[in-house]
N, C-alpha and C. Protein backbone atom coordinates (compact mmCIF):
# COMPACT_ATOMS: atom_id res chain seq x y z
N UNK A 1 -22.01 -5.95 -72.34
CA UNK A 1 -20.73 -5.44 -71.94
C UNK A 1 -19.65 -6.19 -72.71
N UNK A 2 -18.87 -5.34 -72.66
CA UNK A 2 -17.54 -6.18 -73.77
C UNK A 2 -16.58 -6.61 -72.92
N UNK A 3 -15.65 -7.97 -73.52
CA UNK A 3 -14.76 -8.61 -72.89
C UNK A 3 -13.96 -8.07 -71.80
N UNK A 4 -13.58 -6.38 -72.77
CA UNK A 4 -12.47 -5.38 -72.25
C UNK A 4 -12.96 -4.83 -70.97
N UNK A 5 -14.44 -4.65 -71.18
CA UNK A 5 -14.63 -4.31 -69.97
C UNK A 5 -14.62 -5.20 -68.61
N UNK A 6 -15.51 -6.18 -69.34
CA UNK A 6 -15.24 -7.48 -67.98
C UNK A 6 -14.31 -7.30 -67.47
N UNK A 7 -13.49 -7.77 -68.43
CA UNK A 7 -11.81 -8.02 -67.57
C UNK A 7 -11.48 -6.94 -67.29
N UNK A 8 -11.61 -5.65 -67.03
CA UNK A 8 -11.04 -4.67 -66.93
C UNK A 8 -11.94 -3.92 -65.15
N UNK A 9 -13.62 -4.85 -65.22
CA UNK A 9 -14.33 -4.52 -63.95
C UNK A 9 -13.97 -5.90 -62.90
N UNK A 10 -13.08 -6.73 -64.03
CA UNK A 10 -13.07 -7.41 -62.63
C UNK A 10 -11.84 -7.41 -62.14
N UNK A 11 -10.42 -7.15 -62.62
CA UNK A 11 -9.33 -7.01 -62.39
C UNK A 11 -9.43 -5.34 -61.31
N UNK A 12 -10.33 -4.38 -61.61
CA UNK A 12 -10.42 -3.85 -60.88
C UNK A 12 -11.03 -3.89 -59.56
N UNK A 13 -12.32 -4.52 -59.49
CA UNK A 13 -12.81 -5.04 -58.47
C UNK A 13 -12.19 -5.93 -57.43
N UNK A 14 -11.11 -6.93 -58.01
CA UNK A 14 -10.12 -7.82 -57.18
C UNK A 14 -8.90 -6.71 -56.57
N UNK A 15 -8.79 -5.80 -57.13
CA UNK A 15 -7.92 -5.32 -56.85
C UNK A 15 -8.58 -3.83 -55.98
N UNK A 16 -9.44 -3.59 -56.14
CA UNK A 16 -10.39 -2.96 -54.94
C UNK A 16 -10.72 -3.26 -53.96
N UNK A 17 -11.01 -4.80 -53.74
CA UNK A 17 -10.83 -5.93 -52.32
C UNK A 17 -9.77 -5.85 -52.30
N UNK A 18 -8.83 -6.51 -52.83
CA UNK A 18 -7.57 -6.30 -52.02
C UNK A 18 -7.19 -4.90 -51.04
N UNK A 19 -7.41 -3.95 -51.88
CA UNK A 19 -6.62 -2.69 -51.64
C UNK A 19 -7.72 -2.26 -49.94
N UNK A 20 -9.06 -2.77 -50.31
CA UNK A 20 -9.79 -2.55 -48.98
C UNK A 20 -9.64 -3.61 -47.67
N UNK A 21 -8.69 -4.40 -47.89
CA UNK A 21 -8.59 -5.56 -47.25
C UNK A 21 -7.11 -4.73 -46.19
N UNK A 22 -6.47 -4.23 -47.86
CA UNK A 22 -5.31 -3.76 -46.47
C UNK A 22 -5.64 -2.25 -46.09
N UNK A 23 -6.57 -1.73 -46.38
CA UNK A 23 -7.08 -0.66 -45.29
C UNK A 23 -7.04 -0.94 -44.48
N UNK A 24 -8.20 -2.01 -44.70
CA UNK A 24 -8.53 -2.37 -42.93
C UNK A 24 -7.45 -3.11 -42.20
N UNK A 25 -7.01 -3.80 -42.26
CA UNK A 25 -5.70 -3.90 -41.65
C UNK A 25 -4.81 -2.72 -41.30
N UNK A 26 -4.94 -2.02 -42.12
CA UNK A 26 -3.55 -0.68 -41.61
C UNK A 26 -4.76 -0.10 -40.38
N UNK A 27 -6.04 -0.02 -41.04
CA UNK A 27 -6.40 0.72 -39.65
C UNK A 27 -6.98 0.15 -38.02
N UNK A 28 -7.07 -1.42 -38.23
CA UNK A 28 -7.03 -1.85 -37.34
C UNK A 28 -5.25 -1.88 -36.30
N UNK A 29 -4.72 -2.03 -37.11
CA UNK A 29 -3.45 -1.72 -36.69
C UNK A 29 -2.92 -0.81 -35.82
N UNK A 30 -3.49 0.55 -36.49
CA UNK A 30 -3.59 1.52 -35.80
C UNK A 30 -4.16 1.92 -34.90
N UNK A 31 -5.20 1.42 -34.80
CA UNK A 31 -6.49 1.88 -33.37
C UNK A 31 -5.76 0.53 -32.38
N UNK A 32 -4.60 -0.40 -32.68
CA UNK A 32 -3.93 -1.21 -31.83
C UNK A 32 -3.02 -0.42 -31.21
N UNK A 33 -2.66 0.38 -32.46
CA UNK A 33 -1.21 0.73 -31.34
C UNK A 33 -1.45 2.10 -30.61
N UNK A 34 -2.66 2.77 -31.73
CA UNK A 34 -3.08 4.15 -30.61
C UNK A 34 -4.09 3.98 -28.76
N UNK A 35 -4.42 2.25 -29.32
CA UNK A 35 -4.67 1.97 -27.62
C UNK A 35 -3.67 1.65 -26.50
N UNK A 36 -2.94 1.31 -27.28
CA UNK A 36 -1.17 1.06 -26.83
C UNK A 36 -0.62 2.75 -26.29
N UNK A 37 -0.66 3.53 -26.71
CA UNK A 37 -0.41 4.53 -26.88
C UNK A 37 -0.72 5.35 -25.55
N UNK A 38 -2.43 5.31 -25.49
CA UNK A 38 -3.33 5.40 -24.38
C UNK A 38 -3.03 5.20 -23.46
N UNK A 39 -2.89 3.71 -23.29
CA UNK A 39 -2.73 2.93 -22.21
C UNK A 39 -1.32 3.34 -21.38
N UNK A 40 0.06 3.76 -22.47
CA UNK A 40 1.33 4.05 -21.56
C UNK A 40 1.31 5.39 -21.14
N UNK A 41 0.38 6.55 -22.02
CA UNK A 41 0.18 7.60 -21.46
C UNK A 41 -0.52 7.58 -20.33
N UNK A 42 -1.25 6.95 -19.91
CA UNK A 42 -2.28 6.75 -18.72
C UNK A 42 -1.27 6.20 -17.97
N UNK A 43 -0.49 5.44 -18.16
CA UNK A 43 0.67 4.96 -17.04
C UNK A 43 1.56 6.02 -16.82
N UNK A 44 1.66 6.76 -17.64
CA UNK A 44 2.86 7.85 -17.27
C UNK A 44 2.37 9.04 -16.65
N UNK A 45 1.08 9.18 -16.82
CA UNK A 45 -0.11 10.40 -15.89
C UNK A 45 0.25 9.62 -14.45
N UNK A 46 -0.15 8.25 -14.24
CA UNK A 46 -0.42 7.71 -12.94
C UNK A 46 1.02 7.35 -12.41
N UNK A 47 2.05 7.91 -13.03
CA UNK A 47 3.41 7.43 -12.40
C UNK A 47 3.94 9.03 -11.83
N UNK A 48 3.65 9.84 -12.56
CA UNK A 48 3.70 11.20 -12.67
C UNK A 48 3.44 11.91 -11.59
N UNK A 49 1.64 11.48 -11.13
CA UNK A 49 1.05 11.94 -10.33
C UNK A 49 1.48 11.35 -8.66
N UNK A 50 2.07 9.73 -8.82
CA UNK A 50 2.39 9.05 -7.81
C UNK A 50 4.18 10.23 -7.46
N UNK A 51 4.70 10.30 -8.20
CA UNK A 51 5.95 10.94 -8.30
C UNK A 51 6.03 11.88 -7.40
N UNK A 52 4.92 13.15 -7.75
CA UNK A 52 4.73 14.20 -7.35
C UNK A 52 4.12 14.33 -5.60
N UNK A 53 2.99 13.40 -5.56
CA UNK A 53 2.92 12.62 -4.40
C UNK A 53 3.70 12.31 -2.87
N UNK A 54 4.50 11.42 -4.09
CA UNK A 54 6.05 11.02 -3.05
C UNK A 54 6.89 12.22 -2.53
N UNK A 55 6.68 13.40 -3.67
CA UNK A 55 7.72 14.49 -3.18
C UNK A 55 7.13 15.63 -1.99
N UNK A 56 5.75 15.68 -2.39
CA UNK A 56 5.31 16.16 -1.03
C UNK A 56 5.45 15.54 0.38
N UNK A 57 5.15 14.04 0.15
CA UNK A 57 5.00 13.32 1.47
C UNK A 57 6.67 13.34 1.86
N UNK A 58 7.85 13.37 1.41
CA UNK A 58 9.21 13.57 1.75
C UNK A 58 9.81 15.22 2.13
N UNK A 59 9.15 15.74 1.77
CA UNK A 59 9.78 16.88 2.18
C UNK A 59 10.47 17.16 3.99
N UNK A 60 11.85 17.12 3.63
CA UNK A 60 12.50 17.63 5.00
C UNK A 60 12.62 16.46 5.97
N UNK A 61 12.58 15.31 5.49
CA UNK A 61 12.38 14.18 6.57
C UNK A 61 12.71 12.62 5.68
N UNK A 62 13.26 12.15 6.82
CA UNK A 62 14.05 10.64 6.28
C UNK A 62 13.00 9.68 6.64
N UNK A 63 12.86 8.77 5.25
CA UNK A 63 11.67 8.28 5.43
C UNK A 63 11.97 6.63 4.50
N UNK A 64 11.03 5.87 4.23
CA UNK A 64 11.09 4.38 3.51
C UNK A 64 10.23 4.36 2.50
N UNK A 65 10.33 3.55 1.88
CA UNK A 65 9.44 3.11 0.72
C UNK A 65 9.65 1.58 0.45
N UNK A 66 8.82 1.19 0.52
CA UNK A 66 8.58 -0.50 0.41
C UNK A 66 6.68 -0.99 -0.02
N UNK A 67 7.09 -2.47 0.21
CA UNK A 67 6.06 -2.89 -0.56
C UNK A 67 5.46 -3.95 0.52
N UNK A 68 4.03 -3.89 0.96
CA UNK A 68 3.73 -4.74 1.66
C UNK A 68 3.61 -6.37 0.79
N UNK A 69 3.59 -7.00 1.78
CA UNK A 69 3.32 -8.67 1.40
C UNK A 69 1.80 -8.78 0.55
N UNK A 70 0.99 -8.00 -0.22
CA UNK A 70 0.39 -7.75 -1.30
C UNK A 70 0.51 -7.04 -2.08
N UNK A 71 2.18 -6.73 -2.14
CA UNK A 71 2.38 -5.72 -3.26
C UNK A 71 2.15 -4.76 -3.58
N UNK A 72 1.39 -3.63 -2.28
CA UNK A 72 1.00 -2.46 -2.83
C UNK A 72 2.46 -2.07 -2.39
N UNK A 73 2.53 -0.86 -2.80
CA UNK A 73 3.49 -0.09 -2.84
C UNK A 73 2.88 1.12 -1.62
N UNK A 74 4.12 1.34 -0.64
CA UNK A 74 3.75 2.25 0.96
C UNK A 74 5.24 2.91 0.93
N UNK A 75 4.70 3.95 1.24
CA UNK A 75 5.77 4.96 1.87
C UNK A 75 5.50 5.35 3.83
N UNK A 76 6.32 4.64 4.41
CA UNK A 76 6.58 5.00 5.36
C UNK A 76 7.39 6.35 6.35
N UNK A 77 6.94 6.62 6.94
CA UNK A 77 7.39 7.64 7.78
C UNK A 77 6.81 7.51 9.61
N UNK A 78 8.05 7.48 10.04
CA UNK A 78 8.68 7.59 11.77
C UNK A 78 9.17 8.79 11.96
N UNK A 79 8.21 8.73 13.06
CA UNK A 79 8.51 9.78 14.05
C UNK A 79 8.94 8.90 15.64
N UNK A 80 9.93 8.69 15.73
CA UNK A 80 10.37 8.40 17.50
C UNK A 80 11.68 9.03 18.57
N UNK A 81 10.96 8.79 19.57
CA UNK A 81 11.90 9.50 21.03
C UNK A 81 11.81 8.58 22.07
N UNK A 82 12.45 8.53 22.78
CA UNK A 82 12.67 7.44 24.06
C UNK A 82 10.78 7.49 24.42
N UNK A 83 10.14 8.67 24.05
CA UNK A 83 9.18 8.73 25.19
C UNK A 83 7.72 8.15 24.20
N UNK A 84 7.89 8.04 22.89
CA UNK A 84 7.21 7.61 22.35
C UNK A 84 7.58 7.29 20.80
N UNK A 85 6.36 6.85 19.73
CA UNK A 85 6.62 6.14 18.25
C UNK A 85 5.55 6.36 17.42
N UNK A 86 5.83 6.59 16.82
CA UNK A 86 4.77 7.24 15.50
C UNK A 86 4.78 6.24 14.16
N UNK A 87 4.46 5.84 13.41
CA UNK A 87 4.70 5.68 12.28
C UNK A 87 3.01 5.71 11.50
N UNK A 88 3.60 6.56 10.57
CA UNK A 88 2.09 6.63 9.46
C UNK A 88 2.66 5.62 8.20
N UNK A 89 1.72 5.38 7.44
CA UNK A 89 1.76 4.83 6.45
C UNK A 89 1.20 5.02 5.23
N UNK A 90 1.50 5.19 4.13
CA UNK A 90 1.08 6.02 2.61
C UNK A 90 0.98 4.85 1.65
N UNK A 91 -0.06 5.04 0.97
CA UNK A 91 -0.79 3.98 -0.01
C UNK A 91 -0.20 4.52 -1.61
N UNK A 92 1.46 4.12 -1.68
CA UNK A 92 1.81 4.94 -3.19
C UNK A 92 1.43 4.59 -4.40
N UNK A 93 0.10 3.50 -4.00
CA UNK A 93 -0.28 3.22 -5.66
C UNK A 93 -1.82 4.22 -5.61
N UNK A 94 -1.96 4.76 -4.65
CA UNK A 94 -3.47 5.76 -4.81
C UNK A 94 -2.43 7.14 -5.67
N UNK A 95 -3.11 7.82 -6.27
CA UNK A 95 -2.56 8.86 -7.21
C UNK A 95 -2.90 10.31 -6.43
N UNK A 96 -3.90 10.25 -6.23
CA UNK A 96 -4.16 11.56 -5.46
C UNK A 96 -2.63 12.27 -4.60
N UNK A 97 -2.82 13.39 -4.85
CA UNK A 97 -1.40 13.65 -3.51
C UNK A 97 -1.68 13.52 -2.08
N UNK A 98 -2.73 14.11 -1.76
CA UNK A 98 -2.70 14.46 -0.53
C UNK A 98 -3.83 13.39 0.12
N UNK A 99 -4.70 12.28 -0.60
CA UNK A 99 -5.10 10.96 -0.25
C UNK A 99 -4.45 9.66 -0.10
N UNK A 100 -4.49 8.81 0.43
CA UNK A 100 -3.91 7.53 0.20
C UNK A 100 -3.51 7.46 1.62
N UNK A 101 -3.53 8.06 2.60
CA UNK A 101 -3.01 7.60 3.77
C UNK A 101 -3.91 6.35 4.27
N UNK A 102 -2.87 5.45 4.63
CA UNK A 102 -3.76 4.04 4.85
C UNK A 102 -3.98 3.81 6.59
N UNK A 103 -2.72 3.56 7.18
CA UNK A 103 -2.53 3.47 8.79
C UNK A 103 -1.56 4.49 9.43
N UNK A 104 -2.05 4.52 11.18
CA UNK A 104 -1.03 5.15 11.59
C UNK A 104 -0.86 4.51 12.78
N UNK A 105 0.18 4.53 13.53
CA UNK A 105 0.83 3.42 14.59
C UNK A 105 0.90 4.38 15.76
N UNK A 106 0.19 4.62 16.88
CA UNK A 106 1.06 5.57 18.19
C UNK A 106 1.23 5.06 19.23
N UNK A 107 2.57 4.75 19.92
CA UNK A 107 2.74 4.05 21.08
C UNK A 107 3.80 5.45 21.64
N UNK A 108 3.26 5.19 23.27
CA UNK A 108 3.94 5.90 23.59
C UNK A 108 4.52 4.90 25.28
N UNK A 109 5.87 5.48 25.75
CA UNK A 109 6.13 4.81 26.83
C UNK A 109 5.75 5.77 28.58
N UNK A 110 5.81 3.76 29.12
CA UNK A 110 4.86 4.84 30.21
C UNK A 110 5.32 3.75 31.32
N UNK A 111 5.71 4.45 32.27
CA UNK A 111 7.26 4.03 33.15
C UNK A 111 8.22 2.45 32.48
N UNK A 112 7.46 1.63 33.16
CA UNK A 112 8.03 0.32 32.41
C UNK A 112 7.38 -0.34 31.25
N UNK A 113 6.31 0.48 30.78
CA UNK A 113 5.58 -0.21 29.62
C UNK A 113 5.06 0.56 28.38
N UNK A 114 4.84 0.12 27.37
CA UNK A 114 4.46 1.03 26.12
C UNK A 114 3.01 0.61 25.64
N UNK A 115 2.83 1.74 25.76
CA UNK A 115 0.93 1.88 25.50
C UNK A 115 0.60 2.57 24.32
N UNK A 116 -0.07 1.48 23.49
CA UNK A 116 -0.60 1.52 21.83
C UNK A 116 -2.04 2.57 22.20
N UNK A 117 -1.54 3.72 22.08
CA UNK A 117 -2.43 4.97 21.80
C UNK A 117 -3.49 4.76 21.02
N UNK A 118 -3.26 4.15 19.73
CA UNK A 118 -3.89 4.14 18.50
C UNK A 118 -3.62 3.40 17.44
N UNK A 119 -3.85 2.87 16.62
CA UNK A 119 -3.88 2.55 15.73
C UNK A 119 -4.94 2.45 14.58
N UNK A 120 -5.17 3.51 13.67
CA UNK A 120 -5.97 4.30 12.76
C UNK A 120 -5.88 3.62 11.37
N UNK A 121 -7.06 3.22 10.89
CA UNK A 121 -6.79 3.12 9.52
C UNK A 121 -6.57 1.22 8.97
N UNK A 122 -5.97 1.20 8.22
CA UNK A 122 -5.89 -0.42 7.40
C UNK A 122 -6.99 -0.86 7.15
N UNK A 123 -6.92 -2.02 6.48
CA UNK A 123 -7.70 -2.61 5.44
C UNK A 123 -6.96 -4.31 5.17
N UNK A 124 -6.63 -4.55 6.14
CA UNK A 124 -6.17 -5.84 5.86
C UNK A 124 -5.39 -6.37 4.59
N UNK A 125 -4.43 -5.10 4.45
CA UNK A 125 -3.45 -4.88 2.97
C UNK A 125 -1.99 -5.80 3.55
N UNK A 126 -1.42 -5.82 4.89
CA UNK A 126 -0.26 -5.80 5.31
C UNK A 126 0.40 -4.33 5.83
N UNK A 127 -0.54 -3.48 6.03
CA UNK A 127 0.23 -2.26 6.68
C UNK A 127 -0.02 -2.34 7.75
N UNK A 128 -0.24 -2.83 8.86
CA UNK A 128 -0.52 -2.78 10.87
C UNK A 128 0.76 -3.87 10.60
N UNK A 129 0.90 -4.82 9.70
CA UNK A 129 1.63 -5.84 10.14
C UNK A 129 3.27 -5.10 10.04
N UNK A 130 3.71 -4.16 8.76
CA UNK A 130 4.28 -2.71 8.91
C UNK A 130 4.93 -2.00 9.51
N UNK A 131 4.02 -1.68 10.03
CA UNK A 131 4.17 -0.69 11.37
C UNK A 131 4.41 -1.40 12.75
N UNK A 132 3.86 -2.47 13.15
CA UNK A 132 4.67 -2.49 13.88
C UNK A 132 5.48 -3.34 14.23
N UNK A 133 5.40 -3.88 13.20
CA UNK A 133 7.13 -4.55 12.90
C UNK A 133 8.58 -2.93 12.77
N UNK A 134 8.03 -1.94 12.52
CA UNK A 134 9.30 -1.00 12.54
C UNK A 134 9.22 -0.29 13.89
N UNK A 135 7.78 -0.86 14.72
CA UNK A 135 7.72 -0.73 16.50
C UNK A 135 8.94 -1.77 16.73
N UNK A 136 8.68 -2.97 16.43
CA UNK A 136 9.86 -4.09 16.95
C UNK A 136 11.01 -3.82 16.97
N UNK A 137 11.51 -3.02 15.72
CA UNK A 137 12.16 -2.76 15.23
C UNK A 137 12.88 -1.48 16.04
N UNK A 138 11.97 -0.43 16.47
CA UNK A 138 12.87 0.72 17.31
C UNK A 138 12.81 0.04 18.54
N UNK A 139 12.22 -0.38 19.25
CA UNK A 139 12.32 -1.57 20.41
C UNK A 139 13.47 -1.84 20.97
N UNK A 140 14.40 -2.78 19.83
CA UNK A 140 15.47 -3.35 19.63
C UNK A 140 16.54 -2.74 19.82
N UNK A 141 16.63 -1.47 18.63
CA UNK A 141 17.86 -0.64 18.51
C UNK A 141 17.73 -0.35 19.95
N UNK A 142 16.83 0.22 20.87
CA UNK A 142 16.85 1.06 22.00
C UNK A 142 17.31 -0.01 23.06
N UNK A 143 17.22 -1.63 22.74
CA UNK A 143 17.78 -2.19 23.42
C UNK A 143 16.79 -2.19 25.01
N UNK A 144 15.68 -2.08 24.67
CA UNK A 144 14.73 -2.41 25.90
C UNK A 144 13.87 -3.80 25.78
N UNK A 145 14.77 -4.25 26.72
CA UNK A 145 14.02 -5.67 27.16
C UNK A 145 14.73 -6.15 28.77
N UNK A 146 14.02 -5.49 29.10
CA UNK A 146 14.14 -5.85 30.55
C UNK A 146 14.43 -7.21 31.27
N UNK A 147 13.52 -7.76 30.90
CA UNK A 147 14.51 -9.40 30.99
C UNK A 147 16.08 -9.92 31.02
N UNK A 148 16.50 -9.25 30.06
CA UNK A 148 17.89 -9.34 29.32
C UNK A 148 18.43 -8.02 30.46
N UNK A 149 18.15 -7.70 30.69
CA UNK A 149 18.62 -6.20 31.60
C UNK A 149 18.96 -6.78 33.34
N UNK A 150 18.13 -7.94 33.19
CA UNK A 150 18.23 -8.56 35.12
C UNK A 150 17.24 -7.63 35.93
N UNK A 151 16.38 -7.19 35.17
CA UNK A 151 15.20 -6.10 36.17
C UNK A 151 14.52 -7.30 36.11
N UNK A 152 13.74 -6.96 37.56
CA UNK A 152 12.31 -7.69 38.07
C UNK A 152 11.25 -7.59 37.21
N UNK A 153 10.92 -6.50 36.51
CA UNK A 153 9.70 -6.42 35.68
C UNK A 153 10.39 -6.21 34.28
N UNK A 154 9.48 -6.97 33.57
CA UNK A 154 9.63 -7.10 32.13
C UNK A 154 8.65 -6.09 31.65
N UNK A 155 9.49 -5.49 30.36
CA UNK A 155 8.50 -4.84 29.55
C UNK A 155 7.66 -5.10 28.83
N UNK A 156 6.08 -4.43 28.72
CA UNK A 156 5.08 -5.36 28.02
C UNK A 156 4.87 -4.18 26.83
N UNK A 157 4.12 -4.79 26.54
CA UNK A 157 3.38 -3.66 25.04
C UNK A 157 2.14 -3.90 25.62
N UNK A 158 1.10 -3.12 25.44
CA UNK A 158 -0.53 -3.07 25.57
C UNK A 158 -1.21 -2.37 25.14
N UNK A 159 -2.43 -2.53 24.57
CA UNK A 159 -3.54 -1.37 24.42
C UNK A 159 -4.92 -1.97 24.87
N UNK A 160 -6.08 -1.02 24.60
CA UNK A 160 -7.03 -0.89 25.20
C UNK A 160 -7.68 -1.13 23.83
N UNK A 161 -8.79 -1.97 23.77
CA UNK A 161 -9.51 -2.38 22.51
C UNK A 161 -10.96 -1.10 22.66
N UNK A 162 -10.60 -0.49 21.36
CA UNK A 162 -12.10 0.66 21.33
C UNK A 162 -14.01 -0.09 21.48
N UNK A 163 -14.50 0.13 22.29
CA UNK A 163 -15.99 -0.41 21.99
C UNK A 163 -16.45 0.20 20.92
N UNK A 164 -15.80 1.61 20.29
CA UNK A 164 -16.79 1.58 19.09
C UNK A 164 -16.27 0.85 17.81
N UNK A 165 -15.09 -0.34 17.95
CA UNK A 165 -14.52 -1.08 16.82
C UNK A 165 -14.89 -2.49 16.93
N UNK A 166 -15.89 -2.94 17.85
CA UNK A 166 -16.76 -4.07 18.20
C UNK A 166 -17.11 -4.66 16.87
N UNK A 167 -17.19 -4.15 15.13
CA UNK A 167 -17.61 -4.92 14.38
C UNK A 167 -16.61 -5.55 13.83
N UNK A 168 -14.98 -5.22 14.03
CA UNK A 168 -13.99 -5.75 14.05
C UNK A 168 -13.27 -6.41 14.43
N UNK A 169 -13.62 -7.07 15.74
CA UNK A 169 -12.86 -7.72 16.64
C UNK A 169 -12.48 -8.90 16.10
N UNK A 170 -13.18 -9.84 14.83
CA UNK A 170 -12.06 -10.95 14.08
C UNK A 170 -10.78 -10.30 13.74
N UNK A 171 -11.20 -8.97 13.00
CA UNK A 171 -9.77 -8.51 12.59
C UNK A 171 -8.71 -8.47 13.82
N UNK A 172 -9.17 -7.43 14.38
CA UNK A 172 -8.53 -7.38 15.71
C UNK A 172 -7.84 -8.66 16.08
N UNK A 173 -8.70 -9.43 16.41
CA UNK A 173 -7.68 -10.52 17.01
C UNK A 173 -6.79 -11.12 16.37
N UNK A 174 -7.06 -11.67 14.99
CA UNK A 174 -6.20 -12.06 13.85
C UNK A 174 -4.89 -11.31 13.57
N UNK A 175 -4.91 -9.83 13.75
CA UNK A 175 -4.01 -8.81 13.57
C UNK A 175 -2.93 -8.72 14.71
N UNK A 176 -3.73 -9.13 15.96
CA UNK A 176 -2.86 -8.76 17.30
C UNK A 176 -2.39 -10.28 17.54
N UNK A 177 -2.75 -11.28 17.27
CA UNK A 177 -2.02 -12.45 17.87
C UNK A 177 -1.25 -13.04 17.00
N UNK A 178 -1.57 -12.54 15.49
CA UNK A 178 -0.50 -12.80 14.42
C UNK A 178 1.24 -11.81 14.58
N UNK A 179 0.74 -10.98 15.47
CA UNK A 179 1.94 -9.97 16.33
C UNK A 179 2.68 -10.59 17.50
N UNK A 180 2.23 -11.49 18.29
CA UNK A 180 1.86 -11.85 19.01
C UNK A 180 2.06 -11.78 20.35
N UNK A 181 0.49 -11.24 20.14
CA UNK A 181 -0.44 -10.10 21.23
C UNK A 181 -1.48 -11.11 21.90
N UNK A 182 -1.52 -11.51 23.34
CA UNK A 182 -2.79 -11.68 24.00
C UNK A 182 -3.76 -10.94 23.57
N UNK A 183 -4.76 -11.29 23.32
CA UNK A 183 -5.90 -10.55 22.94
C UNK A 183 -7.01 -10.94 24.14
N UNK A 184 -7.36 -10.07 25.13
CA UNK A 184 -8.28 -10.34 26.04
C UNK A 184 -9.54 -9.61 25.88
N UNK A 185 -10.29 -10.21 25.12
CA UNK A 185 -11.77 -9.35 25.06
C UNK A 185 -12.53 -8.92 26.15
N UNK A 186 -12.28 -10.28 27.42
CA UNK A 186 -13.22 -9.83 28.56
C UNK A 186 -12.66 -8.51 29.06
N UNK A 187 -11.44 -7.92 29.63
CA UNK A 187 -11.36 -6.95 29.21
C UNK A 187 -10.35 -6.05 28.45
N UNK A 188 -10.97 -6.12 27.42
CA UNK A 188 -10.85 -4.75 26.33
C UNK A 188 -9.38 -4.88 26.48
N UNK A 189 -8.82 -5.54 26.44
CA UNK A 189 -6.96 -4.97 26.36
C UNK A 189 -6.50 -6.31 25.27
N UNK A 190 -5.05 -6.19 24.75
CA UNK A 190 -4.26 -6.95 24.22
C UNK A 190 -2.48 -6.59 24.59
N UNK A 191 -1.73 -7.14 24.98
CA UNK A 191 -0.79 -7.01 25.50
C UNK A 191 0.37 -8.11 25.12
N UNK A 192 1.73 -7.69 24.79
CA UNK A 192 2.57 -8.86 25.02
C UNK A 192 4.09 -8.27 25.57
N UNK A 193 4.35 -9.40 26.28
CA UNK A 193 5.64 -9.13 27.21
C UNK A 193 6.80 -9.51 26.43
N UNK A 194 7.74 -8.21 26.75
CA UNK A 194 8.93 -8.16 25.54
C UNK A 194 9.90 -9.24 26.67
């Protein structure tokens, strides 16, 4: 082979690495920013879908949106009347529309006392703690506390603990006296006097 060529296969060859050196760079680059890409489209599907979500669960009714003490993101909704209290609770980081309901709160009143119907649902997220803190909360505005009123009987809160939620009863108790709720297992009730 002649000089001309040498120098001519190897000036090309250096310059064929090079030129394949910044291929690959441009196309690693690219499969960076088209995962980039991915990734905010997938955020904007799951913001989209949460969006759409929110607008069903609002329709026709005044409602909250907040964030429990683990940061999920809940949409609240109350339903109350002197004679009873509702509140459900919505899990707004699940995407689905019509899934994500997490808890629901039902107390209703019953001559001098309010009796916890139910309470459905949670997962030890911060939503029972929630709900009925916005129980405390209509409580207050309504200005029932009998004590403060000069009546003989004070108003209590109570419910009846389910036997078929027997594999829960740490939760249970942890949940109701962190409220703070007597929790009487012997029998089946938890109660506290407003």
């Amino acid at each position: 082979m002649s000089l001309k060529n040498i120098l001519y296969y190897t000036f090309f060859s250096s310059f064929e690495k090079k030129n394949q050196i910044e291929k690959n760079e441009i196309w690693k680059e690219y499969r960076e920013i088209k995962s980039e890409l991915e990734g905010m489209k997938n955020m904007l599907d799951f913001e989209a879908k949460r969006f759409e979500r929110l607008k069903q669960l609002m329709k026709g009714r005044v409602h909250t949106i907040t964030t429990t003490k683990y940061d999920k993101h809940v949409y609240l909704r109350q339903e109350a009347n002197e004679r009873s209290f509702r509140c459900i609770i919505y899990d707004l980081d699940n995407t689905a529309i019509h899934e994500g309901w997490m808890l629901q709160l039902d107390v209703e009143e019953r001559a001098e006392e309010f009796f916890i119907r139910d309470i459905q649902g949670g997962k030890s997220l911060g939503h029972g703690e929630i709900a009925m803190d916005l129980f405390f909360q209509h409580l207050e505005k309504r200005n029932i506390k009998r004590l403060s009123e000069g009546l003989d009987k004070a108003k209590r809160i109570w419910g009846k603990l389910s036997p078929v939620d027997k594999d829960r009863r740490d939760r249970q108790r942890s949940y109701y006296t962190k409220m703070g709720f007597d929790f009487d297992l012997k029998n089946m009730m938890v109660s506290k006097n407003l």
